[in-house]
Protein backbone atom coordinates (compact mmCIF):
# COMPACT_ATOMS: atom_id res chain seq x y z
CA UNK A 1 13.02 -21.19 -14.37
CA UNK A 2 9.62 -20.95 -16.04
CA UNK A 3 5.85 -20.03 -14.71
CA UNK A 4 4.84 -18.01 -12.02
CA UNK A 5 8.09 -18.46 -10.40
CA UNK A 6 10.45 -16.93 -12.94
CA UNK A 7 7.86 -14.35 -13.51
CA UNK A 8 8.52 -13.33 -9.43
CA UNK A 9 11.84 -13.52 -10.31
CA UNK A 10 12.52 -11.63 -13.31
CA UNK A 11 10.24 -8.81 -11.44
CA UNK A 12 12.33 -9.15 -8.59
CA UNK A 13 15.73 -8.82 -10.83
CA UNK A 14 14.51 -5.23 -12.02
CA UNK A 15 13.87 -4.21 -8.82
CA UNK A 16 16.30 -1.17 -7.43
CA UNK A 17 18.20 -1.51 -4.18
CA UNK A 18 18.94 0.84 -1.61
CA UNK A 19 22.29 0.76 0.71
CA UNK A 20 21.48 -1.10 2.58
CA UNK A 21 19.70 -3.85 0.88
CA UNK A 22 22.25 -6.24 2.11
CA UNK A 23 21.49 -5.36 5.95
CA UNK A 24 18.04 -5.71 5.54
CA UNK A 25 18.14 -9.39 4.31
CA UNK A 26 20.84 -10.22 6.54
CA UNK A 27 18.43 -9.43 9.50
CA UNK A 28 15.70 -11.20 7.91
CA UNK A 29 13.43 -8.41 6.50
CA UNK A 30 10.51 -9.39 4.33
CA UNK A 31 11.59 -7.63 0.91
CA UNK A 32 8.87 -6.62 -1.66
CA UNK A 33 8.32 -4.59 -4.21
CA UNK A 34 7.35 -0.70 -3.42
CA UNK A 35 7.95 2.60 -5.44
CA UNK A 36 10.49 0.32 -7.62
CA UNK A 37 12.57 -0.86 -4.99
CA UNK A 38 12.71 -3.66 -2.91
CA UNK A 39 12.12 -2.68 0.66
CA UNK A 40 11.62 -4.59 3.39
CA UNK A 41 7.93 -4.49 4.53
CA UNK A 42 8.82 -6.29 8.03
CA UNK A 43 11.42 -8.16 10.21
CA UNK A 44 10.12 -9.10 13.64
CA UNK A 45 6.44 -8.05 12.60
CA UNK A 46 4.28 -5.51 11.97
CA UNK A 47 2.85 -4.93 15.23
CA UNK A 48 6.04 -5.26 17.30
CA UNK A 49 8.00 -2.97 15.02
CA UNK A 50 4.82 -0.22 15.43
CA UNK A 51 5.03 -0.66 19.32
CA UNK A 52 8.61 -0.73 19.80
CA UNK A 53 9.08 2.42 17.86
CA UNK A 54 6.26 3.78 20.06
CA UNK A 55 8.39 2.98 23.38
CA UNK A 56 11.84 2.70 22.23
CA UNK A 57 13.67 3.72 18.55
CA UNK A 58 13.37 2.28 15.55
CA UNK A 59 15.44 2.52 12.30
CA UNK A 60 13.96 3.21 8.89
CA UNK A 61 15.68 2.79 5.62
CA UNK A 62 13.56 5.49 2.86
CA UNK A 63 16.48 5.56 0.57
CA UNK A 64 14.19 5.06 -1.55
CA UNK A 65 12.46 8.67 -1.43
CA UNK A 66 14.18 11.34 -3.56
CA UNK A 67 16.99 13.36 -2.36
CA UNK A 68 17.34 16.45 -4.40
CA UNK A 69 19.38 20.02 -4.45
CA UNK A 70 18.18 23.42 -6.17
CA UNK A 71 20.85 25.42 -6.60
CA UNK A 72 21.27 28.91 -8.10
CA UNK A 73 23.26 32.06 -7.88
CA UNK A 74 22.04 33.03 -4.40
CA UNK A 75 19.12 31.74 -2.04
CA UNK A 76 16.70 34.34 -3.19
CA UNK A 77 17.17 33.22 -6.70
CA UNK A 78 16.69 29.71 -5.37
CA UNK A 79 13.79 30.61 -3.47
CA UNK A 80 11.64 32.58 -5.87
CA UNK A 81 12.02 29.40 -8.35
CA UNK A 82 10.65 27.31 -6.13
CA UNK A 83 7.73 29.31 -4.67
CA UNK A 84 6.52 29.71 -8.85
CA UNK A 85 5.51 25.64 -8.39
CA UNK A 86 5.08 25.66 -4.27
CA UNK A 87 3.10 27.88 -1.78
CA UNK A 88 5.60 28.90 0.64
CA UNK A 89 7.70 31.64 1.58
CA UNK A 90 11.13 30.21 1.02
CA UNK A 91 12.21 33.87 0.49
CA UNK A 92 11.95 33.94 4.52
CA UNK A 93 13.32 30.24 5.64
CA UNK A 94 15.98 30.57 7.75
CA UNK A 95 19.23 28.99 7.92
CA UNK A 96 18.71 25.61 9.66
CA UNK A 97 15.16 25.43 8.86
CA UNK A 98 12.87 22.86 6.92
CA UNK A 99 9.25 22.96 5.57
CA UNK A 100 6.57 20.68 4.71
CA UNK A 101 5.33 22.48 1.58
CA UNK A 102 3.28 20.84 -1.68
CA UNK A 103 3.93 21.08 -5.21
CA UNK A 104 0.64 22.27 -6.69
CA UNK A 105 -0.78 22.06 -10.29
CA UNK A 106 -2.74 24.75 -12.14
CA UNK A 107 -5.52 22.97 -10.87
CA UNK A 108 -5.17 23.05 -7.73
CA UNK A 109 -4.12 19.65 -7.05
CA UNK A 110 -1.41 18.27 -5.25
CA UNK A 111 1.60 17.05 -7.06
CA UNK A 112 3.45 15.86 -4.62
CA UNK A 113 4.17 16.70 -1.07
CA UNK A 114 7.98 17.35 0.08
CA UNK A 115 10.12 18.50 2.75
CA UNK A 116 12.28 21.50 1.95
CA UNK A 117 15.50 22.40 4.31
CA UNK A 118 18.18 25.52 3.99
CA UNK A 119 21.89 24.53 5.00
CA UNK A 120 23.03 25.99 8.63
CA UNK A 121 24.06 29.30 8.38
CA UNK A 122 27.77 28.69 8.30
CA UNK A 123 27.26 26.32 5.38
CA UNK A 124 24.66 28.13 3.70
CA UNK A 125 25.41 28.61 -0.31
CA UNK A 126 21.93 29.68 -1.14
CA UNK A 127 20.88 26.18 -2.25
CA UNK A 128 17.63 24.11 -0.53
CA UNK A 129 17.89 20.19 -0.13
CA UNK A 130 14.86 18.47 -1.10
CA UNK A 131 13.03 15.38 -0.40
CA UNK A 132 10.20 13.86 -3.32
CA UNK A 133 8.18 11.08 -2.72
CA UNK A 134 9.36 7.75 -3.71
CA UNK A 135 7.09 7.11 -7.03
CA UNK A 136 7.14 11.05 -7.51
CA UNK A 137 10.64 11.60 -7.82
CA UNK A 138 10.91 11.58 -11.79
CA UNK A 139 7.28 13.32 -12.16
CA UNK A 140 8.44 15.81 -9.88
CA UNK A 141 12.15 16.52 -11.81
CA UNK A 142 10.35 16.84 -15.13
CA UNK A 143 7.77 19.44 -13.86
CA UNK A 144 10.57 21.24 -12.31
CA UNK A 145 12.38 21.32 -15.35
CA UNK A 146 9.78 22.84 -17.29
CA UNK A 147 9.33 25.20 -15.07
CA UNK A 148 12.70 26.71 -13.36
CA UNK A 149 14.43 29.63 -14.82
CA UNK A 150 17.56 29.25 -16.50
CA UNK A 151 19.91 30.36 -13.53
CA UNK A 152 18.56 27.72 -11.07
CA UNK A 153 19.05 24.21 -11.76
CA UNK A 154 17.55 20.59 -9.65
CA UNK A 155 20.55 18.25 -9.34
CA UNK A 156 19.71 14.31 -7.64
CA UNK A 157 21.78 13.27 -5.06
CA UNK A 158 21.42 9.68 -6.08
CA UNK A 159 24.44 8.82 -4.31
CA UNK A 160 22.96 9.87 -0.64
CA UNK A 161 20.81 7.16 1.42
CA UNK A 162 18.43 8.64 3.81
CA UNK A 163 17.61 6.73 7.26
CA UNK A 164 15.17 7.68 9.70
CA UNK A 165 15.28 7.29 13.68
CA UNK A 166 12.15 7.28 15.28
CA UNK A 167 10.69 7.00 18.42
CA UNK A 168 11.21 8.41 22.20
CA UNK A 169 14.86 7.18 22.89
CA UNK A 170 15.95 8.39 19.42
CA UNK A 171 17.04 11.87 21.26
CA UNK A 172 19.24 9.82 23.87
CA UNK A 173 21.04 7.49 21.04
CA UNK A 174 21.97 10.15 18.80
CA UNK A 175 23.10 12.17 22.11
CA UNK A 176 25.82 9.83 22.26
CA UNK A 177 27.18 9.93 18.52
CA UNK A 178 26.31 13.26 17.75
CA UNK A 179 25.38 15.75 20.29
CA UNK A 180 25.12 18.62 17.60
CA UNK A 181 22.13 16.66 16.14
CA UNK A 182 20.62 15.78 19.64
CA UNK A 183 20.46 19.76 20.11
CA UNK A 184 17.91 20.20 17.60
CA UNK A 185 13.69 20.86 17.53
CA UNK A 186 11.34 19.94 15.23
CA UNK A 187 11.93 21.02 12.11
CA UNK A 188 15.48 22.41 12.37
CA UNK A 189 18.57 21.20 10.51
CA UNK A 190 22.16 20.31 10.68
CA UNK A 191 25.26 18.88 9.32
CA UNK A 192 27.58 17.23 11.74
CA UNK A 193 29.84 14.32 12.90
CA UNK A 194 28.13 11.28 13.51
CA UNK A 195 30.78 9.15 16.32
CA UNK A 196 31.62 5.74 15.38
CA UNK A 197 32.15 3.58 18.70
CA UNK A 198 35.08 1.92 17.49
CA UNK A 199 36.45 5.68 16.23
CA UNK A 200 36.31 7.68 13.37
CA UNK A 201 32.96 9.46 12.05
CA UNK A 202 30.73 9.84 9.41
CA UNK A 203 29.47 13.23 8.39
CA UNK A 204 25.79 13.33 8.00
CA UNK A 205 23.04 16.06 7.08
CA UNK A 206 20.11 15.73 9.99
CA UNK A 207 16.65 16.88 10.20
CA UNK A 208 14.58 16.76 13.56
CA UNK A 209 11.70 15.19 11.62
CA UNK A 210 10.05 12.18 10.79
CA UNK A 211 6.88 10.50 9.64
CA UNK A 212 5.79 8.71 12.51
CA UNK A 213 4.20 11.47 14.67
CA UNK A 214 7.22 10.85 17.25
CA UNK A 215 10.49 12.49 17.93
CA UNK A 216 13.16 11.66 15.76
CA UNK A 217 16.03 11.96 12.86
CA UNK A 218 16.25 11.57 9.21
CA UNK A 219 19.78 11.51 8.46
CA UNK A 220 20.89 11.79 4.75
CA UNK A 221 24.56 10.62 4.04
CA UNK A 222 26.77 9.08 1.39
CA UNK A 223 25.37 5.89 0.32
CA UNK A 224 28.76 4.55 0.84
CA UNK A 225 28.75 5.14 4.61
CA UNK A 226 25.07 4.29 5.23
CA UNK A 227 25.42 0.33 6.09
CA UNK A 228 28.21 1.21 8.68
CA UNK A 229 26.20 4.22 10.25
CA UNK A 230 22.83 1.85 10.41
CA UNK A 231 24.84 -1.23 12.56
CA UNK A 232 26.28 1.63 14.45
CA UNK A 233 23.01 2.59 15.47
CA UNK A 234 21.56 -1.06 15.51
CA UNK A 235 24.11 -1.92 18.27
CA UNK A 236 22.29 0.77 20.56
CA UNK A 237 19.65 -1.61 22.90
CA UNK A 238 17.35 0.83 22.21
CA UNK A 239 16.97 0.56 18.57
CA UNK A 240 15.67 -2.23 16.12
CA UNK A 241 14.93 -1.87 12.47
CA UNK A 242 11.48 -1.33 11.36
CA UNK A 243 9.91 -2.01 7.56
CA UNK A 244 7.49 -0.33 5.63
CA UNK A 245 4.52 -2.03 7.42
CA UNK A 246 4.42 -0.38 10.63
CA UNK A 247 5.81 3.02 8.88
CA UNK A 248 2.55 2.97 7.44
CA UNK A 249 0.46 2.23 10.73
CA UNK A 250 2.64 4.88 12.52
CA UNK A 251 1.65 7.20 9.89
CA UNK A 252 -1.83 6.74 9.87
CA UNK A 253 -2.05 6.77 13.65
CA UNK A 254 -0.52 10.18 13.79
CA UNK A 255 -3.12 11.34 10.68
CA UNK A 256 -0.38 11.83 8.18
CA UNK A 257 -1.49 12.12 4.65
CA UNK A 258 0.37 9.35 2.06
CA UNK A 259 0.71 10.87 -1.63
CA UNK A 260 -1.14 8.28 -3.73
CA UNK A 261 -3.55 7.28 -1.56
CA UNK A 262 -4.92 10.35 0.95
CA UNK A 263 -3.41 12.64 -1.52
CA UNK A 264 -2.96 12.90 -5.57
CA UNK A 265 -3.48 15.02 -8.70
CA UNK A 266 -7.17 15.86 -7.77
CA UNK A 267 -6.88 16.52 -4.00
CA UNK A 268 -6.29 20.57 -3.21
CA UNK A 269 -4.49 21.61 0.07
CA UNK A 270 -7.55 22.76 1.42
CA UNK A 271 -9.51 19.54 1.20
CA UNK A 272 -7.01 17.50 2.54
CA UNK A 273 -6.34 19.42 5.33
CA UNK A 274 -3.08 20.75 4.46
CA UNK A 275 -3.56 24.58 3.94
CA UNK A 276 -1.12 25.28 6.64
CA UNK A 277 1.36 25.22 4.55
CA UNK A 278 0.28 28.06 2.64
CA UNK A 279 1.58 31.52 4.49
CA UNK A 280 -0.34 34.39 4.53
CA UNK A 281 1.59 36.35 2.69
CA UNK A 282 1.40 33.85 -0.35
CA UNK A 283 -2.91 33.63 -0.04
CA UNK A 284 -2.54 37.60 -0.34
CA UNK A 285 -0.70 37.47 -3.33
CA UNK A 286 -2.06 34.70 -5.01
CA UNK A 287 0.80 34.26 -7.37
CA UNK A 288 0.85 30.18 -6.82
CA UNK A 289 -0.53 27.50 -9.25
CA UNK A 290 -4.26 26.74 -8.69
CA UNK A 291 -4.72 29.80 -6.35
CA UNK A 292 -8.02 30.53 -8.16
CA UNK A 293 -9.66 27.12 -6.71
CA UNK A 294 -7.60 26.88 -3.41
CA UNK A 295 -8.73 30.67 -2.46
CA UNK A 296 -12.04 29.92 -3.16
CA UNK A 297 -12.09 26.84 -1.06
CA UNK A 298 -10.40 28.98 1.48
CA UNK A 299 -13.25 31.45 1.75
CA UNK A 300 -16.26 29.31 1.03
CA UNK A 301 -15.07 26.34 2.01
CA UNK A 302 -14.15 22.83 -0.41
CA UNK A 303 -17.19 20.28 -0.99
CA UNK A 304 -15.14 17.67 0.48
CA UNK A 305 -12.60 17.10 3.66
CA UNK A 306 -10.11 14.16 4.90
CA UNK A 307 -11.37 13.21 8.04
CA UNK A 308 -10.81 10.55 10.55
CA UNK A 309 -13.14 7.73 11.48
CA UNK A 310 -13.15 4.91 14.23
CA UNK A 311 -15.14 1.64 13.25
CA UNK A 312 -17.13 0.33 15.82
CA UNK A 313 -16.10 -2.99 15.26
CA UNK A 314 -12.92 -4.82 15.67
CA UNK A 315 -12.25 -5.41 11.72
CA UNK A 316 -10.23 -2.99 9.75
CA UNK A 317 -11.63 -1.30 7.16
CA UNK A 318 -9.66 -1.17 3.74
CA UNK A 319 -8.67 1.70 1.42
CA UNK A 320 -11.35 1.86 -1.12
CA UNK A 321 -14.48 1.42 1.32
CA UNK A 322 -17.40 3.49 0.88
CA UNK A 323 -18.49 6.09 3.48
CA UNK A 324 -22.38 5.98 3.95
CA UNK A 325 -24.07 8.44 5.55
CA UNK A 326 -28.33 8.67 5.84
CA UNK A 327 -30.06 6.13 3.92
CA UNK A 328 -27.08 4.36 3.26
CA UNK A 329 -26.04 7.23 0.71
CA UNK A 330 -22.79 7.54 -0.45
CA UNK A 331 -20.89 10.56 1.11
CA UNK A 332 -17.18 9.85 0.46
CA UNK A 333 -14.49 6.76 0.51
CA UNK A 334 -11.68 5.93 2.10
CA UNK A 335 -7.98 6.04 1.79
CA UNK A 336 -6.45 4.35 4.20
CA UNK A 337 -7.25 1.89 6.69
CA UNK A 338 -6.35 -0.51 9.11
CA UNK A 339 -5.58 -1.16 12.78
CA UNK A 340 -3.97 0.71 14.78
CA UNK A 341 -1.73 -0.95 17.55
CA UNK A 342 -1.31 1.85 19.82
CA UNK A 343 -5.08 2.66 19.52
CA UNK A 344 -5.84 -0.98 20.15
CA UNK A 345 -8.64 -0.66 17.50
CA UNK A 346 -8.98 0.22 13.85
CA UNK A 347 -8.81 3.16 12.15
CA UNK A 348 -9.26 5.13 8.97
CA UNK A 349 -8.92 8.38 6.83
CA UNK A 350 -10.84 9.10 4.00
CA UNK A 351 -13.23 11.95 2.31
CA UNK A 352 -16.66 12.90 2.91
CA UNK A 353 -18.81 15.53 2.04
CA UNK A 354 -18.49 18.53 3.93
CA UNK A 355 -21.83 18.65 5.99
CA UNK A 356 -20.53 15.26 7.48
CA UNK A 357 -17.04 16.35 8.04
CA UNK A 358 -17.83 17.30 11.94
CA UNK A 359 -16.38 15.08 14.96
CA UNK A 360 -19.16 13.25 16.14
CA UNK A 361 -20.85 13.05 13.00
CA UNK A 362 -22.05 9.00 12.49
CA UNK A 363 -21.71 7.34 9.41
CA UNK A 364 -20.91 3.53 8.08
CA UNK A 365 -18.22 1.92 5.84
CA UNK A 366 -18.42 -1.03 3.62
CA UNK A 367 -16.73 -3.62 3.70
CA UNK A 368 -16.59 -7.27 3.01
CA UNK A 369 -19.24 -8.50 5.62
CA UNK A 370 -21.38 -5.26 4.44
CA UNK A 371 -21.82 -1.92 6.03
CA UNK A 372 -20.27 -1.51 9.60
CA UNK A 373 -20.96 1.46 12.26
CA UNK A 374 -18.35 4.19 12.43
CA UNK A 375 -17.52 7.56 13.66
CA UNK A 376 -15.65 10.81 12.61
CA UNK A 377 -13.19 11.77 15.09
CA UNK A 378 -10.61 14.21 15.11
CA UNK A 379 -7.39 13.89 13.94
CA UNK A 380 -4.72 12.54 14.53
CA UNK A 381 -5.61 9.51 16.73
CA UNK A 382 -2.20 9.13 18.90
CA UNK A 383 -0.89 12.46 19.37
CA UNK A 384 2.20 14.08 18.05
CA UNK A 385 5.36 14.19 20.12
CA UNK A 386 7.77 16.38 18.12
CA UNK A 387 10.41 18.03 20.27
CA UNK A 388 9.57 21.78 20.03
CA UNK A 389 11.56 24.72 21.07
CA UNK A 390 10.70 25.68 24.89
């Protein structure tokens, strides 16, 4: 094969696959290229995939992200090595608990953002399971190398696939496999026996988390295991698979950042709208990279913010648009864009200069038929339905 043709090919060839590659083009998903992987970007459709996992479950394969374990002598060991590279007090996370934390440069910026989970407490050895970013994963290993002392060490679980169940009936399906798991809020974490209907089990680590903005599961387990644990799950009426496409809309619905585009090397916690994750106790000591600039930003407040906006019109508006603000000057860009199924409109996130940060505040985007009328609104734009403890 020659051309344009073999070129798709070869590229295609080099491509990674997850677990359940197979699966996915056996039930017709759209594969393409993302973070190195081929991944399928659809099945059904973008729109029906958002909206089902809206009123039903869906299934998401993001075997793709990186599964990792820090391990040292004891959990404080583990900890403190981790909070030298990441604002949080890991000292203080509890058995059965995960964090959204950042890992932060010298400058201030955001390498990457990550969840970070401690074992149940009858399993607990002191190590943390985490999850990188797709395309951060090998960035993020070699600063961590650099970095960690010589008693704690960053192993890849390479051999784990990680699903994610999402949506409002999520809860009831994964009552019926794995009550354990069904027992947990947001944020909390478990391992446990996941039933197969026609017997046996598979054991699976699960997180009540997810990147949708609604109730769910992501369920790391061997890779081995994951294609019979996803039909399992598939055979529920309640669930579907859903591609990268509507992940995406989900996300930006429910005003979660994406690392490479709302996010990067330049963006500090603060201007992004992410300095929850630093504690209190770690702004009073100070003793995390870039602490100089995010303090500041803190106090005085940063030049810039990520904001939401809602076009007045009924075109999307693309990562890359400029925000305009009086006289057509340019106050900020955007990051991501597009519509928004459950909003039944378009929407956007992007940065603009602090004195136009405020809901209300009206500005215009560019586009490709010129500048259109917009509006900063809060965030997020479909409201979060995590399951939190009574």
């Amino acid at each position: 094969m020659s051309g344009a043709g073999g070129q798709v090919a070869a590229e295609q060839s080099e491509l990674k696959h997850t677990p359940l590659y197979d699966l996915h083009c056996e039930l017709g998903g759209r594969m393409v290229p993302f973070a190195g992987y081929a991944m399928p970007v659809q099945y059904e459709g973008i729109i029906a995939e958002h909206n089902w996992t809206r009123d039903k479950a869906g299934l998401f394969d993001v075997s793709h992200m990186g599964q990792r374990f820090l391990i040292g002598p004891d959990h404080e060991s583990v900890a403190k090595a981790l909070e030298r590279v990441a604002p949080g007090n890991f000292s203080a996370l509890k058995p059965g608990r995960q964090r959204y934390t950042l890992l932060l440069l010298e400058t201030g910026g955001i390498l990457d953002d990550l969840m970070v989970a401690r074992s149940p407490a009858e399993e607990d050895d002191g190590s943390l399971f985490l999850v990188f970013n797709a395309a951060r994963k090998e960035i993020d290993d070699a600063y961590l190398a650099e970095r960690l002392p010589e008693d704690v060490m960053l192993t890849a679980a390479d051999d784990r696939a990680l699903l994610a169940l999402q949506g409002p009936a999520a809860h009831d399906v994964m009552a019926r496999h794995c009550p354990r798991a069904a027992e947990l809020s947001f944020m909390q974490v478990t391992s446990a026996a996941f039933a197969l209907p026609g017997g046996g089990s598979i054991d699976i680590h699960v997180s009540r988390s997810g990147y949708t903005g609604e109730d769910g599961f992501e369920i790391s387990l061997a890779g081995e295991r994951a294609e019979e644990f996803a039909r399992a799950l598939l055979a529920e009426e309640e669930v579907r698979p859903v591609g990268l496409g509507a992940r995406d809309s989900l996300r930006l619905e429910a005003g979660l950042p994406l690392y490479g585009h709302d996010i990067d090397e330049t963006t500090s916690p603060v201007e992004a709208d992410l300095a929850f994750a630093i504690p209190k106790s770690r702004r009073e000591r100070a003793d995390f990279p870039g602490a100089e600039r995010i303090l500041s930003e803190l106090s005085e407040g940063p030049s810039r913010l990520r904001v939401g906006m809602r076009p007045s019109g009924r075109a999307p508006v693309r990562e890359g648009a400029q925000i305009l603000g009086e006289a057509d000057s340019v106050i900020g860009g955007v990051t991501s864009g597009g519509f928004g199924p459950t909003v039944g409109a378009p929407v956007a996130m992007g940065y603009v200069a602090a004195a136009a940060a405020a809901p209300g505040t009206a500005v215009r985007l560019s586009g490709r038929r010129g500048a259109e009328p917009a509006e900063i609104v809060p965030l997020p734009f479909v409201p979060h339905r995590y399951r939190r403890q009574a």
